[in-house]
Protein backbone atom coordinates (compact mmCIF):
# COMPACT_ATOMS: atom_id res chain seq x y z
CA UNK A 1 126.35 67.89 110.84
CA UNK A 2 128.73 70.27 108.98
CA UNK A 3 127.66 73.98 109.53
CA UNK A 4 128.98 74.63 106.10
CA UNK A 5 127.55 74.41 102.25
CA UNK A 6 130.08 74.61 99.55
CA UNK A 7 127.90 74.45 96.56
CA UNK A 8 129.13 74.98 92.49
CA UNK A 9 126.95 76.67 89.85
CA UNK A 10 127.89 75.83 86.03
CA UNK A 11 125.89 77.42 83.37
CA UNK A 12 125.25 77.01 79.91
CA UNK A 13 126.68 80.47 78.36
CA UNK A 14 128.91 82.99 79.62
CA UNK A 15 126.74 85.72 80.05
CA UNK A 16 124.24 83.33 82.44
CA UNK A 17 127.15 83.24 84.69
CA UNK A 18 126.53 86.88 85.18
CA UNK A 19 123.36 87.09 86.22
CA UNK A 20 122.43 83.70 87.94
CA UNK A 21 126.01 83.57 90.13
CA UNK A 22 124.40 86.37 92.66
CA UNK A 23 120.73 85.15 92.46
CA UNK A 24 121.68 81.41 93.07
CA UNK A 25 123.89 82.81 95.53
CA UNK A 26 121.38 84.98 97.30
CA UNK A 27 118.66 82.46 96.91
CA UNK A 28 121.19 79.82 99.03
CA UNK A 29 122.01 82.04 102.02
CA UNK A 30 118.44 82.54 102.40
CA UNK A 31 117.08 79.23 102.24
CA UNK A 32 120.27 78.72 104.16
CA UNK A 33 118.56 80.58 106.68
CA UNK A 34 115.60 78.22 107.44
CA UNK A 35 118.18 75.87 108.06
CA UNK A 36 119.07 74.38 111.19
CA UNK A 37 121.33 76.03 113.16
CA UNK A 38 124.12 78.28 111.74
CA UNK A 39 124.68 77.61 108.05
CA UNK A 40 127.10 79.24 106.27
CA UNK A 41 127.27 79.35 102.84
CA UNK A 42 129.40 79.86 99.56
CA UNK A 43 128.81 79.64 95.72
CA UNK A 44 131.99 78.77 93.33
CA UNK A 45 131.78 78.95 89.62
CA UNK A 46 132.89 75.91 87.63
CA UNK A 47 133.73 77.40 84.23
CA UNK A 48 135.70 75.32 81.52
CA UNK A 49 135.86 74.71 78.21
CA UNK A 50 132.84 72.80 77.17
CA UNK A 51 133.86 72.54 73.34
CA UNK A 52 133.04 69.29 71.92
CA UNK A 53 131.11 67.82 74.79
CA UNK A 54 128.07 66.96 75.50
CA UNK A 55 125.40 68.05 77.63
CA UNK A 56 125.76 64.92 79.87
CA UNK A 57 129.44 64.87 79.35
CA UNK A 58 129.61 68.63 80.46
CA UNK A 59 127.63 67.49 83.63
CA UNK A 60 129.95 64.86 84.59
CA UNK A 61 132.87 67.25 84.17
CA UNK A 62 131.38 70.48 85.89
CA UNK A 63 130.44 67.48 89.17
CA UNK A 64 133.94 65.93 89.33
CA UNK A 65 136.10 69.38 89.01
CA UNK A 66 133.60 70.67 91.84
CA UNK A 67 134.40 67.40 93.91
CA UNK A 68 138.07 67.27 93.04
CA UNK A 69 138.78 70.88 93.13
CA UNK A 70 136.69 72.15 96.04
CA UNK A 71 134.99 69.87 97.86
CA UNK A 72 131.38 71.14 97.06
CA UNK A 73 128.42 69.48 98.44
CA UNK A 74 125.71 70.68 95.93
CA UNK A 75 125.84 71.17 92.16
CA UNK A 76 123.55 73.77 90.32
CA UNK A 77 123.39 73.08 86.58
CA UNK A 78 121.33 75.35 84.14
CA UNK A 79 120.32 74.77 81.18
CA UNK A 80 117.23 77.10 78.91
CA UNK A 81 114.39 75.35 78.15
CA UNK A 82 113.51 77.44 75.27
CA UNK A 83 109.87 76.29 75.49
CA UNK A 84 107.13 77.30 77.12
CA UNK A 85 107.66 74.27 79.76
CA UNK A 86 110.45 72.51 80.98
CA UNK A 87 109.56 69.04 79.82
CA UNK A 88 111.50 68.10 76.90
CA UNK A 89 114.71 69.44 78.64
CA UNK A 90 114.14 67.55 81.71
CA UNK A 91 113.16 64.41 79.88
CA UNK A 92 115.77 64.79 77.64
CA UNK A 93 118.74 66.87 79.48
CA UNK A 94 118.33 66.89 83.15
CA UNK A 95 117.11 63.76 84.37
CA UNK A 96 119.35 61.60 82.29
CA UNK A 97 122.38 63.28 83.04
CA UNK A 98 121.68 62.97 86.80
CA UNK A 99 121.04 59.43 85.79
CA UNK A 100 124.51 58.64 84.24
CA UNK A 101 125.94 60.79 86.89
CA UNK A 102 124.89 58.23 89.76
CA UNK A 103 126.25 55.82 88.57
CA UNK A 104 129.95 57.42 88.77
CA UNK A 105 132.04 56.85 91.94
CA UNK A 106 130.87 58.58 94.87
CA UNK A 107 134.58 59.87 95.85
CA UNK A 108 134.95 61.55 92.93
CA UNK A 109 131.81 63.01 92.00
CA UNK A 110 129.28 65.96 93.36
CA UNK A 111 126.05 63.65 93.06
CA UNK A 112 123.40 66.30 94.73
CA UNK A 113 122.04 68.60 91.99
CA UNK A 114 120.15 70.69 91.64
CA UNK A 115 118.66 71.98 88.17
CA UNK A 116 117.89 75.66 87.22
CA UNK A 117 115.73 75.74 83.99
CA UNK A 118 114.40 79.30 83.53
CA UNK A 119 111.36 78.93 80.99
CA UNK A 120 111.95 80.32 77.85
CA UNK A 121 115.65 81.55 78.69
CA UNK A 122 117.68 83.53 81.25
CA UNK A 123 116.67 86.84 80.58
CA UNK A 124 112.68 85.85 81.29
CA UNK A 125 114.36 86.16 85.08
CA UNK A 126 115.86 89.70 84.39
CA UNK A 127 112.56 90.95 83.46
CA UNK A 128 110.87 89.41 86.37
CA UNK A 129 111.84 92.59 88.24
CA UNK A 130 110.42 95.45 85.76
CA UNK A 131 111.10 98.08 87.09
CA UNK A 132 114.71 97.75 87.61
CA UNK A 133 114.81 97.01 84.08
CA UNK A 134 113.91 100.16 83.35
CA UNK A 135 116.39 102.04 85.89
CA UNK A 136 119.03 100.59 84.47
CA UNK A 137 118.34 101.04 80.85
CA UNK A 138 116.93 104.20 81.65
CA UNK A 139 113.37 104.33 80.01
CA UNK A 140 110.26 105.87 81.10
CA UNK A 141 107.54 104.06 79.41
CA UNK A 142 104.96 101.69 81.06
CA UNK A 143 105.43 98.42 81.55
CA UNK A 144 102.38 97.97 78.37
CA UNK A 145 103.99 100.25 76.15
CA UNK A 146 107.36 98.23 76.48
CA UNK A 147 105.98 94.31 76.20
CA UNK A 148 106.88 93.27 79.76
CA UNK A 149 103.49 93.79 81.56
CA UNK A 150 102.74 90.23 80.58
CA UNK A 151 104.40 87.22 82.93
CA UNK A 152 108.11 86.83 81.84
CA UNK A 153 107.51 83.44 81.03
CA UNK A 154 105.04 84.14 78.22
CA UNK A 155 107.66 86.01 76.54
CA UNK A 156 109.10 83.87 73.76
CA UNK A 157 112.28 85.99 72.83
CA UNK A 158 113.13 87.47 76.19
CA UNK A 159 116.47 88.53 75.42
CA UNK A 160 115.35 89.67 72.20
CA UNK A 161 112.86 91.63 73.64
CA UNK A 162 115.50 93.49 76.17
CA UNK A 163 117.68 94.47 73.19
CA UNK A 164 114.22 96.15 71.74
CA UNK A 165 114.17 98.26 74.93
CA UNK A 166 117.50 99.58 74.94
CA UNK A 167 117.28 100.22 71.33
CA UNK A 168 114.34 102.16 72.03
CA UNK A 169 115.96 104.01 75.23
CA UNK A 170 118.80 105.04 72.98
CA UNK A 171 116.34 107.02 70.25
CA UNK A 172 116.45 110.34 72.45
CA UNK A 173 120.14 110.06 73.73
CA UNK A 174 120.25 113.66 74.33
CA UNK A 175 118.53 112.95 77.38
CA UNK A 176 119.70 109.50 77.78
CA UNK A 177 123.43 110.01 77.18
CA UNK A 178 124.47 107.41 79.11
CA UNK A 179 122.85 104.58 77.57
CA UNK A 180 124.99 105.46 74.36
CA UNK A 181 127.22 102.30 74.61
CA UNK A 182 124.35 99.92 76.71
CA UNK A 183 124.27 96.22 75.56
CA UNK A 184 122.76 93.94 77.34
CA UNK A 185 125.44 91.94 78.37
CA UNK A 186 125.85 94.88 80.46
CA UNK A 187 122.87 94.09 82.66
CA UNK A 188 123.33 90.45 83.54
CA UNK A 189 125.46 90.92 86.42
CA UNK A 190 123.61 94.26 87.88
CA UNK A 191 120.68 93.14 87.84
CA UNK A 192 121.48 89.34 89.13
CA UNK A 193 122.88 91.81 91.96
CA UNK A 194 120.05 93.91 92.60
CA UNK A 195 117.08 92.08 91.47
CA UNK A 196 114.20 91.76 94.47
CA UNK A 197 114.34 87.87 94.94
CA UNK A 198 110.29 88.21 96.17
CA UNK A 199 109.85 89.19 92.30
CA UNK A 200 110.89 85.90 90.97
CA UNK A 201 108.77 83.85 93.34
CA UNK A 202 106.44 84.90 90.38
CA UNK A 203 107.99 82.52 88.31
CA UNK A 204 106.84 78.84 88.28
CA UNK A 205 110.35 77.84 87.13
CA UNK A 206 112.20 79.63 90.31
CA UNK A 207 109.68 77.92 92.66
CA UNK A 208 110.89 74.75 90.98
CA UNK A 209 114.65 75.87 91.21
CA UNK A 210 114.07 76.98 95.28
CA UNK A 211 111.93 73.85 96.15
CA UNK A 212 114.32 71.37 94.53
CA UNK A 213 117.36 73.11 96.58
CA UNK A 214 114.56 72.67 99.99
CA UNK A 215 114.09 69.21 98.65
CA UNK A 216 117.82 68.59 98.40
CA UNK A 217 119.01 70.43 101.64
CA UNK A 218 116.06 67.85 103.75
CA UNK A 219 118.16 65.39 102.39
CA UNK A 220 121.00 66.33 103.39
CA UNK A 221 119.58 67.11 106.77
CA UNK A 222 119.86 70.31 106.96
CA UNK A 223 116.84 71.89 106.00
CA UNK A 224 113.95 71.68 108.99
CA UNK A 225 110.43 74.02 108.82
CA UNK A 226 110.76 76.54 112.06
């Protein structure tokens, strides 16, 4: 058994490239972990120009340019499921995708993936870890007075709702000078850096996202329970 996982990430927006490339990466090398042996691991990033396609056509692109390119063994595709489930966009997105996709050739196609659908969007993730929100805005308010005591997944307008809090951090900028020229595509990539892994395991849709990969890697025989 190769002591090895080349796995590719493709997103559905720029910006989720930011912030899911380091926590997808992170989340790997520690499941990687519980493997047997001595895994290694690396994450590439299959970005292209998805401009006319669609979602099942982008699939089948992202999983032959990771075969063709680099070799990759697994394929993590993301996709919102602006809901407050992930039904519709694994009855209608995910599932047949994966189905079209197995019927390709197996020589020139990544077949094992592995879906990441954040409920609601992206940024429900970002706020999953509240208190590094507010470091790096740079606000002092509760988590109450702000909207994000509630689970992140309630939250219909996440992103929407981090744009109100750096709005708000930005009314007193003589003591918050350096949030004068914040946005939040700022934070994507800091906090998919920095952001305590142990505070998404809060999330129903990560446990989905980190059991699937478990799931996949037993498969693949490499995952065993120490």
């Amino acid at each position: 058994m190769s002591n090895f996982i080349l796995a590719g990430l493709y997103t559905e927006g720029k910006t989720d490239i930011r912030f899911l490339s380091s926590v997808v990466e992170r989340t790997l090398f520690e499941i990687a972990y519980d493997c047997t042996g001595d895994i290694e691991t690396e994450l590439v990033i299959l970005d292209f120009n998805k401009k006319g396609m669609s979602f099942n056509e982008q699939v089948q692109y992202a999983s032959k340019l990771g075969q063709e390119k680099y070799g990759i063994l697994l394929l993590f595709i993301h996709t919102d499921s602006d809901d407050e489930n992930d039904d519709l966009v694994l009855n209608t997105k995910i599932n047949p995708a994966l189905e079209l996709l197995l019927q390709k050739g197996n020589d020139e196609y990544c077949k094992n993936l592995v879906a990441i659908v954040p409920i609601q969007m992206t940024e429900s993730w970002m706020i999953a870890d509240r208190d590094l929100l507010k470091d790096e805005i740079g606000i002092a308010k509760t988590d109450a007075e702000l909207g994000i005591h509630l689970n992140p997944e309630l939250i219909k307008n996440p992103k929407f709702l981090i744009e109100d809090i750096i709005r708000l951090s930005k009314e007193d900028l003589t003591k918050r000078k350096r949030n004068k020229g914040l946005d939040i595509s700022d934070l994507y990539q800091i906090i998919g850096q920095s952001i305590d892994l142990s505070k998404l395991d809060n999330l129903s849709s990560y446990i989905k996202f980190k059991n699937s990969l478990i799931e996949k890697l037993k498969e693949l025989n490499f995952y065993h329970n120490k």
